[in-house]
C-alpha atoms as a PDB file:
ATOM      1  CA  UNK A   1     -19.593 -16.154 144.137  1.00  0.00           C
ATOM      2  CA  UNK A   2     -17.352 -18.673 142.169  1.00  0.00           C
ATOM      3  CA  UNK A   3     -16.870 -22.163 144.242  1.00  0.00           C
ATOM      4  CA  UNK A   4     -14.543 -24.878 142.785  1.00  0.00           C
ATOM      5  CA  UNK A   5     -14.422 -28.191 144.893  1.00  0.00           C
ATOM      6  CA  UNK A   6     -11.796 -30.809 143.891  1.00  0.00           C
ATOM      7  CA  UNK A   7     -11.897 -29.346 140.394  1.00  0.00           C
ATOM      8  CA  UNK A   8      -9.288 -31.923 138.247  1.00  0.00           C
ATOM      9  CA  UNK A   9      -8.820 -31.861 134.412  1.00  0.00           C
ATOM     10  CA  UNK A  10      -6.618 -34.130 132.506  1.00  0.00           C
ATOM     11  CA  UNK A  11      -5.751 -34.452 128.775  1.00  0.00           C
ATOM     12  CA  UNK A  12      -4.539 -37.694 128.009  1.00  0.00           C
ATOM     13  CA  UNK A  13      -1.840 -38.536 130.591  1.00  0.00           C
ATOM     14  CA  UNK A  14      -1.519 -35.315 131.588  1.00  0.00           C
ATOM     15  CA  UNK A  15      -3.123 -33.334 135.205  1.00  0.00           C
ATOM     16  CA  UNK A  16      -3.558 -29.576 133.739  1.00  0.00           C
ATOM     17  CA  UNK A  17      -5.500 -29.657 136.690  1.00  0.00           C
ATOM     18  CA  UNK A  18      -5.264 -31.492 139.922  1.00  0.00           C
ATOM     19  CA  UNK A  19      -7.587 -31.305 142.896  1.00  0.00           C
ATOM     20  CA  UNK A  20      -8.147 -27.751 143.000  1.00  0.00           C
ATOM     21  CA  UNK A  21     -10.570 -25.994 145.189  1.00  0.00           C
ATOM     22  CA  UNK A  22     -11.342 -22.401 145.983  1.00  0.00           C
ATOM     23  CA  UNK A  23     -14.245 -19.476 147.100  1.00  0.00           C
ATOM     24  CA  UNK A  24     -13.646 -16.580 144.776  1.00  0.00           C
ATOM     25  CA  UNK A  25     -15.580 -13.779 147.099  1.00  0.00           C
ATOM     26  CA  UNK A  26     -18.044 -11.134 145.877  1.00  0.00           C
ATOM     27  CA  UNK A  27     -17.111  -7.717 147.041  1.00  0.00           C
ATOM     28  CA  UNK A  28     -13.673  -7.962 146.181  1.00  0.00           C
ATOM     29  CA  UNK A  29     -11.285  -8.312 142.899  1.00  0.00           C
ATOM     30  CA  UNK A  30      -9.717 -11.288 143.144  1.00  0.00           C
ATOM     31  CA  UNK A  31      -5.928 -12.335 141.426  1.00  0.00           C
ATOM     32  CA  UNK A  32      -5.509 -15.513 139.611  1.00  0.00           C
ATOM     33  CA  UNK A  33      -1.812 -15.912 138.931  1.00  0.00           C
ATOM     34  CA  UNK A  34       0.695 -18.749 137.614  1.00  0.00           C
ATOM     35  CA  UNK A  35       3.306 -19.553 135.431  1.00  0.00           C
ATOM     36  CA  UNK A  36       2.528 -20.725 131.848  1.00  0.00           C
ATOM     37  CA  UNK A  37       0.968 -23.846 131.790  1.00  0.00           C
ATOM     38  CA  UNK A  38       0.229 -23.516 135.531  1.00  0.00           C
ATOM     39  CA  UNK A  39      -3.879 -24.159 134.648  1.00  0.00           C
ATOM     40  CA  UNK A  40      -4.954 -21.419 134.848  1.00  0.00           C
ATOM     41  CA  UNK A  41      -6.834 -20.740 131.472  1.00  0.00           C
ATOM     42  CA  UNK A  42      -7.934 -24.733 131.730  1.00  0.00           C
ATOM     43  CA  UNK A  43      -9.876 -23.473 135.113  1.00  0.00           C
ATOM     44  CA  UNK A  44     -11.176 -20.526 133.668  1.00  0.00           C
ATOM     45  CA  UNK A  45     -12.629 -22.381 130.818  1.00  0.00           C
ATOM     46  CA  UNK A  46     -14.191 -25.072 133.206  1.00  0.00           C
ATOM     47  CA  UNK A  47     -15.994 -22.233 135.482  1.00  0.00           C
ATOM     48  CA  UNK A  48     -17.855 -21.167 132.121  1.00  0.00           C
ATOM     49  CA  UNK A  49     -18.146 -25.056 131.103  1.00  0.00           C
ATOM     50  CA  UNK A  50     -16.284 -24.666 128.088  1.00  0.00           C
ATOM     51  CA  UNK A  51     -14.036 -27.548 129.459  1.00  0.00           C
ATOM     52  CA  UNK A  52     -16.237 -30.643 131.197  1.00  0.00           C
ATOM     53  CA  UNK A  53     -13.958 -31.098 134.429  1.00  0.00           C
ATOM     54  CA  UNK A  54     -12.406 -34.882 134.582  1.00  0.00           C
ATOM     55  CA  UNK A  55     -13.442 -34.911 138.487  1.00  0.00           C
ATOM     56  CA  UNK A  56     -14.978 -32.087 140.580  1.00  0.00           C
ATOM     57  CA  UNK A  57     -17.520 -29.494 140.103  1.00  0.00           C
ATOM     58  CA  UNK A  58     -17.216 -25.105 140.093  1.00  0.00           C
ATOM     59  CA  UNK A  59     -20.593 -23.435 140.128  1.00  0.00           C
ATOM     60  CA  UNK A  60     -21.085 -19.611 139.959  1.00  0.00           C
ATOM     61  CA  UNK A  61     -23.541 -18.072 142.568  1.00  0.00           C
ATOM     62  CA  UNK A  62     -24.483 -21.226 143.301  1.00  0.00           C
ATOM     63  CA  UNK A  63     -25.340 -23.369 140.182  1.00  0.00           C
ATOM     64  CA  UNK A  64     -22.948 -25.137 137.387  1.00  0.00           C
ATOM     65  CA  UNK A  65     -22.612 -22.111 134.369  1.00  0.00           C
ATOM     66  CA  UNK A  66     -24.194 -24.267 131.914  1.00  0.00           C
ATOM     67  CA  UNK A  67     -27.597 -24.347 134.123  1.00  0.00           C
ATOM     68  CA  UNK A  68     -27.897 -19.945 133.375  1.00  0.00           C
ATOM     69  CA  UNK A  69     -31.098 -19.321 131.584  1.00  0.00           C
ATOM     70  CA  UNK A  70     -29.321 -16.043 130.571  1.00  0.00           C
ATOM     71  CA  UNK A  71     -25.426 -16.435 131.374  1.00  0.00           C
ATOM     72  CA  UNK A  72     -24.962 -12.969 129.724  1.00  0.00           C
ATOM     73  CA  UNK A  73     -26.754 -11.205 132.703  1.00  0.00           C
ATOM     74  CA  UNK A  74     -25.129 -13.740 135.433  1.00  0.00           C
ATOM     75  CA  UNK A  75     -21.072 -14.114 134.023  1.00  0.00           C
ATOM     76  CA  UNK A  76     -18.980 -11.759 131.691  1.00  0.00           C
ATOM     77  CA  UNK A  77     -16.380 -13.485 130.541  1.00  0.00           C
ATOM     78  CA  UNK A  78     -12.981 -12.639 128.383  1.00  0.00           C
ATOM     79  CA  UNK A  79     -11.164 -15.468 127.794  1.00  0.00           C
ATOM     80  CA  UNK A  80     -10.114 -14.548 124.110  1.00  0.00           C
ATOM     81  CA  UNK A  81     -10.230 -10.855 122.731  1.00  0.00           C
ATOM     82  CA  UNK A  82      -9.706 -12.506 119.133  1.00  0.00           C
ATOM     83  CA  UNK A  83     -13.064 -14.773 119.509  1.00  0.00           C
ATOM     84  CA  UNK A  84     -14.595 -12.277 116.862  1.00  0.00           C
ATOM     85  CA  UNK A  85     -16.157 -12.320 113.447  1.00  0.00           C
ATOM     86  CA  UNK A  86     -12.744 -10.050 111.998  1.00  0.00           C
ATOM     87  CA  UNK A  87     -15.524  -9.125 108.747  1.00  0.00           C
ATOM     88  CA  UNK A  88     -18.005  -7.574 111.094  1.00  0.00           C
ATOM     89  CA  UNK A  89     -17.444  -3.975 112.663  1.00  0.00           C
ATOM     90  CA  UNK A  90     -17.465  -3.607 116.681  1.00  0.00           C
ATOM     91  CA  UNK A  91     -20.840  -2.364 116.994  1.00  0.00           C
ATOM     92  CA  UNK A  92     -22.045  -5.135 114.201  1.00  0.00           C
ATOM     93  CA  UNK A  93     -20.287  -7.342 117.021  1.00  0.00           C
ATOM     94  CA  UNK A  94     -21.473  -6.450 119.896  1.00  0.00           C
ATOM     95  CA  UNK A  95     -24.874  -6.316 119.056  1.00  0.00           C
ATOM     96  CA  UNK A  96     -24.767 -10.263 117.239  1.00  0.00           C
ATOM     97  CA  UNK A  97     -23.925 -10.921 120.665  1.00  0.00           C
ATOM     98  CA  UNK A  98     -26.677  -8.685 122.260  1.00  0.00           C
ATOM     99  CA  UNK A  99     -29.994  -9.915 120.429  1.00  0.00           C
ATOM    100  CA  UNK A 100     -28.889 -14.051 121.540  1.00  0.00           C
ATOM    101  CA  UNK A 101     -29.851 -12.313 125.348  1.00  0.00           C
ATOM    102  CA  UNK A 102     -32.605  -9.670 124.014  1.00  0.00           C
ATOM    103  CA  UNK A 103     -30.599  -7.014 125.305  1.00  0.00           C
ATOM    104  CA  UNK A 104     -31.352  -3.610 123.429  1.00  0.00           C
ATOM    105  CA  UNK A 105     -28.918  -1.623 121.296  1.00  0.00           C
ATOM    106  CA  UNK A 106     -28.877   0.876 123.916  1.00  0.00           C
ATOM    107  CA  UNK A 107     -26.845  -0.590 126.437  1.00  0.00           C
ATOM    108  CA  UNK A 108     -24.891  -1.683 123.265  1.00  0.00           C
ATOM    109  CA  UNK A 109     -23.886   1.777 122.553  1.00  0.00           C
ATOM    110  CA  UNK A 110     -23.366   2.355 126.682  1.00  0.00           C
ATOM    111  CA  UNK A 111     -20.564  -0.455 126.623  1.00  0.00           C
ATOM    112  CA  UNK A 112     -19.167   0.812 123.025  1.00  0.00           C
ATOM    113  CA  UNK A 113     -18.357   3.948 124.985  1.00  0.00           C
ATOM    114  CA  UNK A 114     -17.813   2.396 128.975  1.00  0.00           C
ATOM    115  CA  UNK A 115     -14.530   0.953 127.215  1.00  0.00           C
ATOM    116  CA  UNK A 116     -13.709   3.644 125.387  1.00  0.00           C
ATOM    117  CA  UNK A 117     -14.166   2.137 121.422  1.00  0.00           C
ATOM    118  CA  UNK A 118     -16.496   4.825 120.321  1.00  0.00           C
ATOM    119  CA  UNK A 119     -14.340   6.420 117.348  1.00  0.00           C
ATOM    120  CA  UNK A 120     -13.488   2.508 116.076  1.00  0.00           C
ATOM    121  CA  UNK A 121     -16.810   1.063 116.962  1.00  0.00           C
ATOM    122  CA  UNK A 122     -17.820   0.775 113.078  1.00  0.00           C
ATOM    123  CA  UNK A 123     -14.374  -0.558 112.172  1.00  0.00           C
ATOM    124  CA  UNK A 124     -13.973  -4.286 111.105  1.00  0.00           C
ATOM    125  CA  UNK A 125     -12.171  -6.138 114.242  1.00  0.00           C
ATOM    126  CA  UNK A 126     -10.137  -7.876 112.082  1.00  0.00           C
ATOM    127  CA  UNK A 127      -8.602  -4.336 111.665  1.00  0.00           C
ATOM    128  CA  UNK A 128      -7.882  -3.909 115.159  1.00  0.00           C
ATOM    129  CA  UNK A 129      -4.700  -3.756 117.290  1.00  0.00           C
ATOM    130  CA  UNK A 130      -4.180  -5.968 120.383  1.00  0.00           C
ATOM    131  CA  UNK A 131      -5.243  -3.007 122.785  1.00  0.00           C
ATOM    132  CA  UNK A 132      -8.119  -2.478 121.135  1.00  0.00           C
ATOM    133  CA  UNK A 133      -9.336  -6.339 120.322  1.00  0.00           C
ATOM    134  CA  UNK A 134      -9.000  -6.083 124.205  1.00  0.00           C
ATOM    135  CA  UNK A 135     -11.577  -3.389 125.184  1.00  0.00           C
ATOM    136  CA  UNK A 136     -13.415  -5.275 122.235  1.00  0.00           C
ATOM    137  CA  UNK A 137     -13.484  -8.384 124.740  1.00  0.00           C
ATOM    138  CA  UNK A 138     -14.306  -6.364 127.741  1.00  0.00           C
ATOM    139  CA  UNK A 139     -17.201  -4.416 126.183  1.00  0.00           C
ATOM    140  CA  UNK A 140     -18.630  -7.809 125.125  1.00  0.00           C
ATOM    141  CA  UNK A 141     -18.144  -8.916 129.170  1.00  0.00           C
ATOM    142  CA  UNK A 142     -20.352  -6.081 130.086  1.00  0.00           C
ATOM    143  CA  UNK A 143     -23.292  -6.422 128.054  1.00  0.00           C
ATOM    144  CA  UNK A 144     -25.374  -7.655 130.174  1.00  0.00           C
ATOM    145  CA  UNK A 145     -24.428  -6.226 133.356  1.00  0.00           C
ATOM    146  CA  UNK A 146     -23.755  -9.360 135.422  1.00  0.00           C
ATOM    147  CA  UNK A 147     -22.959 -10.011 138.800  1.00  0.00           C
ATOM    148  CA  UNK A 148     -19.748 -11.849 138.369  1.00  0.00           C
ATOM    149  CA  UNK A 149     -16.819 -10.857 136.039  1.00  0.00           C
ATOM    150  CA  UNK A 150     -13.957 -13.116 134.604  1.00  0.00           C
ATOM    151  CA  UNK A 151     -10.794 -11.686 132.619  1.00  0.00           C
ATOM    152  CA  UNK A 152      -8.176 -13.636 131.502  1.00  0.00           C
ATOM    153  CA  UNK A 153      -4.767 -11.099 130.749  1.00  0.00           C
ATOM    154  CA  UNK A 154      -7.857  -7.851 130.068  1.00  0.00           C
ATOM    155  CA  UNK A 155      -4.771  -5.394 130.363  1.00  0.00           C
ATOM    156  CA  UNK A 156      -2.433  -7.246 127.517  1.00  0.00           C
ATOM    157  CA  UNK A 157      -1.734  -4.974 124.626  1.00  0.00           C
ATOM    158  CA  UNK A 158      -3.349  -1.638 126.196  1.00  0.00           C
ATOM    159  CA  UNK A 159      -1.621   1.560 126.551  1.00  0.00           C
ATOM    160  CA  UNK A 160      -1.040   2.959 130.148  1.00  0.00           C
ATOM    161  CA  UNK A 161      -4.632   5.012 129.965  1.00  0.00           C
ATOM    162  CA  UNK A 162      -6.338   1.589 128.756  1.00  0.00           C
ATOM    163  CA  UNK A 163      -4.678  -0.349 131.921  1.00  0.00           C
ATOM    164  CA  UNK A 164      -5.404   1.968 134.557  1.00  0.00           C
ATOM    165  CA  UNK A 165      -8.950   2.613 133.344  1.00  0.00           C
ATOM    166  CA  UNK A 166      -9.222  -1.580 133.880  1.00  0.00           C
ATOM    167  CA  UNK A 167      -7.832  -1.356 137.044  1.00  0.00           C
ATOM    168  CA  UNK A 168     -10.371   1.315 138.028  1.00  0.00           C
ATOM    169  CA  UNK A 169     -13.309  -0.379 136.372  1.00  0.00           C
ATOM    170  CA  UNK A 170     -12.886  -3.642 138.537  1.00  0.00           C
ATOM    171  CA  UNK A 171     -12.327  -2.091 141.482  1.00  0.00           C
ATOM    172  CA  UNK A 172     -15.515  -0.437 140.775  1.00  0.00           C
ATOM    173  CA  UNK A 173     -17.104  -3.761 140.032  1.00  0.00           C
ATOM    174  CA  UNK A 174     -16.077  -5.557 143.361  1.00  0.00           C
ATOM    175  CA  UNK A 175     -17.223  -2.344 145.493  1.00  0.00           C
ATOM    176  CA  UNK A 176     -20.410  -2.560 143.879  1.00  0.00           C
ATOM    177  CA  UNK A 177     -20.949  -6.166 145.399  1.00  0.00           C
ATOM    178  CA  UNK A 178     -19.512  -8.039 142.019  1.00  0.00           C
ATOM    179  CA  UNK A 179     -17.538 -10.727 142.210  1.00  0.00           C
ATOM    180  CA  UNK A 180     -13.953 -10.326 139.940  1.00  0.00           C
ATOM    181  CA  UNK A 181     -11.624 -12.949 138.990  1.00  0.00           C
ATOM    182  CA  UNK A 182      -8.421 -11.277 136.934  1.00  0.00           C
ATOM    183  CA  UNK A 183      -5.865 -12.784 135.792  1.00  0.00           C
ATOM    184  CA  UNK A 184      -2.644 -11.124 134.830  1.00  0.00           C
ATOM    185  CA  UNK A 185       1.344 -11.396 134.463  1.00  0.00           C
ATOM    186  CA  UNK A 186       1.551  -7.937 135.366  1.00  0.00           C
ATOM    187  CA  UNK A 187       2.885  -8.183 139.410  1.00  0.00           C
ATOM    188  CA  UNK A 188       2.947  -4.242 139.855  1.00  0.00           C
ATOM    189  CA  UNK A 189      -0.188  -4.103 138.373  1.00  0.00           C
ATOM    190  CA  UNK A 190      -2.193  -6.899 139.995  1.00  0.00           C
ATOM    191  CA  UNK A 191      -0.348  -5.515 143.300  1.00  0.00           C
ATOM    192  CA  UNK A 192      -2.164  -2.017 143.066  1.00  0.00           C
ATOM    193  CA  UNK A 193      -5.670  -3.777 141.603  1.00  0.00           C
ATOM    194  CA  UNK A 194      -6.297  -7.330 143.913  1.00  0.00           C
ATOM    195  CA  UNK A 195      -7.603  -7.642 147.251  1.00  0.00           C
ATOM    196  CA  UNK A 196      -7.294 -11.359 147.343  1.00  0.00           C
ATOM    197  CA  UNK A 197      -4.794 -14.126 145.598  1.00  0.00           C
ATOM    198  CA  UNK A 198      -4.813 -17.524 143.758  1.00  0.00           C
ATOM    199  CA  UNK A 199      -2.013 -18.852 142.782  1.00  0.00           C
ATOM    200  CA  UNK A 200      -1.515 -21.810 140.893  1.00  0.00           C
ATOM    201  CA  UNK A 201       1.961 -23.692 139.725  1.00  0.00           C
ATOM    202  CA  UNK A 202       1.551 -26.598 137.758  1.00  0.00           C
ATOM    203  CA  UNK A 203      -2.380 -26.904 137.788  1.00  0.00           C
ATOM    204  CA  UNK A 204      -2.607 -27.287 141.952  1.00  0.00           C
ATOM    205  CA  UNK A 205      -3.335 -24.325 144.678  1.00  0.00           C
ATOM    206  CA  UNK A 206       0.154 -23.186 146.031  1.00  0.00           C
ATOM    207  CA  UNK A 207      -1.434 -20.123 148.130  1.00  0.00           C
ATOM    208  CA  UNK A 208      -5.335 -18.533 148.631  1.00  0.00           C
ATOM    209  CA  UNK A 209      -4.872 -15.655 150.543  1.00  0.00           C
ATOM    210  CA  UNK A 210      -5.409 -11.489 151.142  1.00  0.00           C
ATOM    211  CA  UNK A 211      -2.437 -10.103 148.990  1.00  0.00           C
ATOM    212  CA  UNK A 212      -1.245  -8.206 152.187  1.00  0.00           C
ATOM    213  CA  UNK A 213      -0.890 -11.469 153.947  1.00  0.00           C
ATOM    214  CA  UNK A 214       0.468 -13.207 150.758  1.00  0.00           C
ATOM    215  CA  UNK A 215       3.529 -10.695 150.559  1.00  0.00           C
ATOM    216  CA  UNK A 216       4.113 -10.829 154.297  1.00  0.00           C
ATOM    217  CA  UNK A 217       4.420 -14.485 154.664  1.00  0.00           C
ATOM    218  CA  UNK A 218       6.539 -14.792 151.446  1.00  0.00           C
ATOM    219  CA  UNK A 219       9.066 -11.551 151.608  1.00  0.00           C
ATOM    220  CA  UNK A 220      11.416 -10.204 154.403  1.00  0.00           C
ATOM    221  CA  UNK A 221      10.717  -6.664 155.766  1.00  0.00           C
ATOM    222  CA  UNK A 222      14.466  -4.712 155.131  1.00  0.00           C
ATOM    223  CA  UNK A 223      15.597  -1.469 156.889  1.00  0.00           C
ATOM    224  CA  UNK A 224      18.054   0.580 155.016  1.00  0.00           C
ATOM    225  CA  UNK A 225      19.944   2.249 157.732  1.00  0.00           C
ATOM    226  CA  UNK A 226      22.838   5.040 156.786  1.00  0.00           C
ATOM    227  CA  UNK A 227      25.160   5.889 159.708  1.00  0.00           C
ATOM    228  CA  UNK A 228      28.858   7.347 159.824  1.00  0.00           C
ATOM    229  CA  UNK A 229      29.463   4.650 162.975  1.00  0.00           C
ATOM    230  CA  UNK A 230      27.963   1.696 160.760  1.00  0.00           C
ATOM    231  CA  UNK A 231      30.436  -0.874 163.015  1.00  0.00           C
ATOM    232  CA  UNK A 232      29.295   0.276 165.901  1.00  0.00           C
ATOM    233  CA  UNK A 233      25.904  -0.052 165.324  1.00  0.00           C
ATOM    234  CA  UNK A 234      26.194  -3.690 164.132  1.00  0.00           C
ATOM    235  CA  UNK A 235      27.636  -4.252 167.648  1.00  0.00           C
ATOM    236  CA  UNK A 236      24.567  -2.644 169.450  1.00  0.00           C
ATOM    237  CA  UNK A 237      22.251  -4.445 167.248  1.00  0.00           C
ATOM    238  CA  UNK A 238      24.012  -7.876 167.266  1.00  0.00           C
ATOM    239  CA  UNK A 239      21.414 -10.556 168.465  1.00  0.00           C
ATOM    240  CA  UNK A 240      19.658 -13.834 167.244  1.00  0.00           C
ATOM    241  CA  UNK A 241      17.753 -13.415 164.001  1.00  0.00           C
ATOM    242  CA  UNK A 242      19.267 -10.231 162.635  1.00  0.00           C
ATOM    243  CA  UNK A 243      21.389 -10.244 160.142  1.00  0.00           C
ATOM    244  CA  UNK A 244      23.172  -7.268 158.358  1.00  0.00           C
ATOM    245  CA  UNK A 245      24.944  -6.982 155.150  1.00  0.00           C
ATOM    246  CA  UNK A 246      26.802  -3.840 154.355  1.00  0.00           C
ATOM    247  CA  UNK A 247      25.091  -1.933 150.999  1.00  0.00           C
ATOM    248  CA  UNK A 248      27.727   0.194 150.626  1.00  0.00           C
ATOM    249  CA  UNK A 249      30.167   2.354 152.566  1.00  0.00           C
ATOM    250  CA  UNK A 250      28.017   3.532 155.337  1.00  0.00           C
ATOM    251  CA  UNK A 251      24.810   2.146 154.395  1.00  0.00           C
ATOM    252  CA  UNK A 252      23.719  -1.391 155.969  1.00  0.00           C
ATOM    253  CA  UNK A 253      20.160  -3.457 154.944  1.00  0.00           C
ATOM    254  CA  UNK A 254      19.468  -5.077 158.199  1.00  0.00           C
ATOM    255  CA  UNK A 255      16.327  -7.736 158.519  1.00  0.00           C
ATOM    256  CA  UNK A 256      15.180  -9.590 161.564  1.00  0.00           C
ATOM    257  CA  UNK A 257      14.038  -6.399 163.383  1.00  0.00           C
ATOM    258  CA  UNK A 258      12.087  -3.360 162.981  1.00  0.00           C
ATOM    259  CA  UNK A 259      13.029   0.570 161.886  1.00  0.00           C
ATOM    260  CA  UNK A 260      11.902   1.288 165.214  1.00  0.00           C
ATOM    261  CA  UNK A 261      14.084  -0.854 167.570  1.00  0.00           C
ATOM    262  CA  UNK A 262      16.883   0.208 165.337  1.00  0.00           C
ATOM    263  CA  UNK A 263      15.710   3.745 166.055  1.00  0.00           C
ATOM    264  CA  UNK A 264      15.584   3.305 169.561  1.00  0.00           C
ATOM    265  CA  UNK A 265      19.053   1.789 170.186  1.00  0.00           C
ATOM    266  CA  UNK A 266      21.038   3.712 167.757  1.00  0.00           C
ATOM    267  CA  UNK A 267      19.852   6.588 170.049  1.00  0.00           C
ATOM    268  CA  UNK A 268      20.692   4.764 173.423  1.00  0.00           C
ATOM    269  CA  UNK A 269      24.205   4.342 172.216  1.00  0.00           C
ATOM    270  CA  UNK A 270      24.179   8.400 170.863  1.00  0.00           C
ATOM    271  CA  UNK A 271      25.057   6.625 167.461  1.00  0.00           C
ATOM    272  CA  UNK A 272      23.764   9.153 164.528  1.00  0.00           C
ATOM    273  CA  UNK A 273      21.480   8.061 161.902  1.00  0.00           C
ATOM    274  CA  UNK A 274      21.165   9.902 158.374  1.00  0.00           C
ATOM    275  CA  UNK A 275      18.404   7.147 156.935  1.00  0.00           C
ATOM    276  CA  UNK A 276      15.902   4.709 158.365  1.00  0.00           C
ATOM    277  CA  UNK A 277      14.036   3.377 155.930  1.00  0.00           C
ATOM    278  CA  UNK A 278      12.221  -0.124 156.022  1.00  0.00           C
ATOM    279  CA  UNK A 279      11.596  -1.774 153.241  1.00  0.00           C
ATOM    280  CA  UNK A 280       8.838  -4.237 152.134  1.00  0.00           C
ATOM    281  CA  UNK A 281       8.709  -7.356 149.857  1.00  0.00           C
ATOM    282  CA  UNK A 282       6.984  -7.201 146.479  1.00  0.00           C
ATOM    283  CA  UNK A 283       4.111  -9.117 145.491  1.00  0.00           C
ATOM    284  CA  UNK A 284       6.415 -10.201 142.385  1.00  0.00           C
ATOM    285  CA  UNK A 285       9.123 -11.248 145.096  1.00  0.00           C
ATOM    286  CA  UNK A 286       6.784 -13.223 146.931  1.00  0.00           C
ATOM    287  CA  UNK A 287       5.496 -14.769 144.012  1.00  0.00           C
ATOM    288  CA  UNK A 288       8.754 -15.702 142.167  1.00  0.00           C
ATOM    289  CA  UNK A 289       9.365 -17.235 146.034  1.00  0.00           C
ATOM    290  CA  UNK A 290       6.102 -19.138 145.969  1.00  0.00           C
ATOM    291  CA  UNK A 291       6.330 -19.901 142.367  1.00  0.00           C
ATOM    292  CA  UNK A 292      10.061 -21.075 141.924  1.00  0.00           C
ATOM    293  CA  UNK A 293       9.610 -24.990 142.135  1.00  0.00           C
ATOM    294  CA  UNK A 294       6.311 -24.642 139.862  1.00  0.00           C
ATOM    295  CA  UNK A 295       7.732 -23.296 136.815  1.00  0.00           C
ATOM    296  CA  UNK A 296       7.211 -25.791 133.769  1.00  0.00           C
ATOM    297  CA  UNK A 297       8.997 -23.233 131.429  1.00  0.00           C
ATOM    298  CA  UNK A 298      11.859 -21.754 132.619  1.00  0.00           C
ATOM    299  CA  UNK A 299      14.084 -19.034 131.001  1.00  0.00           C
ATOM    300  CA  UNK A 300      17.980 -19.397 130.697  1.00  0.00           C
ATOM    301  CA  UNK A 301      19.468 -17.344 133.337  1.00  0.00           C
ATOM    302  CA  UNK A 302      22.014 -14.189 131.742  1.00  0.00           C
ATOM    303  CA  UNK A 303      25.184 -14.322 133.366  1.00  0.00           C
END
């Protein structure tokens, strides 16, 4: 379990961090998400006390990081898939890191192959290409087996195989008891991987939540209706909160009610229906909603 209370980081005049508290939950994989320069990375490094936190405190399973006798066997962490020696090969790599912990060159060879480096594994790293610098970083996180996982962007640069092997491997994690914190830009991906959401937008907590409940509270549910008496059905359905806006000849997105109350009174008024389909928000849409007052760099709009 990961607890920050109150956690606050400045540089210079600057909050990177302000007043930020959370319980990242073992048993699930949990989403970290923000703009750039939203704090995230800044927290990150301040769970694994490679930033000393201005005000506050975060402890993992219960003590600060720094306290671990072995931190290896307690936190993996990827933070930076180019922290490597680029002279020394994978393996040479991996096991540097391995004999600081006295962990054997077995379970080196087990996490050479768990992320799937096996044919480059006596390759300098310097050699390497983003995607694989990246299962690199995550067979370093898994040395020593620990209880709680932390992976800043572990799916940037990898191929689709590479990112839905990640997305199976924490999922494995958290249903083994671990506790995951991911971060990630990728919305369809972090959609189909988290069971739980941070978000941050410039360095405070703007939502800490299931992502179920997340995209419900943030998104409008949409039915797509198609019907060759679209008029008429506007009139049957015309009440407070529901709007309608025509799609296209024929076709009318209504929100405000459900597929089945649509259902029901298109019937009671013998008005046919060709499609009923309801629609949910994104987790992207409910983050860019969440999100759009929080953005420090914003992109120029294409007109």
């Amino acid at each position: 379990m990961i607890v920050a209370e109150g956690l606050t980081k400045r540089f210079g005049d600057k909050n990177a961090v302000s007043d930020v508290s959370f319980t990242v939950q073992p048993g699930k994989v949990t989403g970290f998400l923000g703009p750039n320069g939203a704090g995230k990375s800044t927290t990150m490094r301040m769970i694994v006390g490679l930033d000393r936190p201005t005000a506050g405190q975060v402890t993992v399973n219960g003590h600060p990081y720094r306290s671990s006798r072995a931190p290896l066997t307690e936190v993996g962490v990827l933070l930076d898939a180019k922290a490597v020696h680029t002279g020394r090969s994978a393996q040479a790599h991996l096991r540097a890191i391995a004999a600081t912990h006295g962990i054997g060159k077995s379970r080196v060879d087990e996490v050479i192959e768990l992320a799937g480096i096996g044919s480059v594994s006596r390759k300098r790293a310097g050699k390497f290409s983003l995607g694989m610098g990246q299962r690199l970083g995550i067979a370093a996180a898994l040395l020593g087996d620990p209880h709680t996982l932390i992976l800043d962007e572990p799916v940037n640069g990898l191929d689709p195989e590479g990112v839905r092997w990640v997305r199976q491997f924490v999922r494995y994690q958290a249903s083994q008891g671990r506790t995951v914190l991911l971060s990630s830009h990728l919305m369809s991906e972090m959609s189909l991987t988290a069971d739980h959401v941070i978000v941050l937008g410039r360095g405070r907590v703007l939502a800490d939540a299931p992502l179920a409940e997340l995209v419900s509270a943030w998104t409008a549910t949409t039915v797509r209706v198609r019907t060759p008496r679209p008029s008429e059905l506007v009139d049957v359905l015309a009440g407070a909160g529901v709007s309608v806006t025509a799609a296209e000849t024929g076709v009318l997105d209504i929100e405000g009610t459900s597929a089945a109350v649509i259902g029901d009174a298109a019937a009671a008024a013998g008005i046919p229906l060709h499609e009923l389909t309801p629609t949910t928000g994104s987790l992207e849409d409910a983050y860019l909603a969440l999100t759009g007052e929080s953005v420090e760099y914003r992109s120029k709009e294409i007109s």
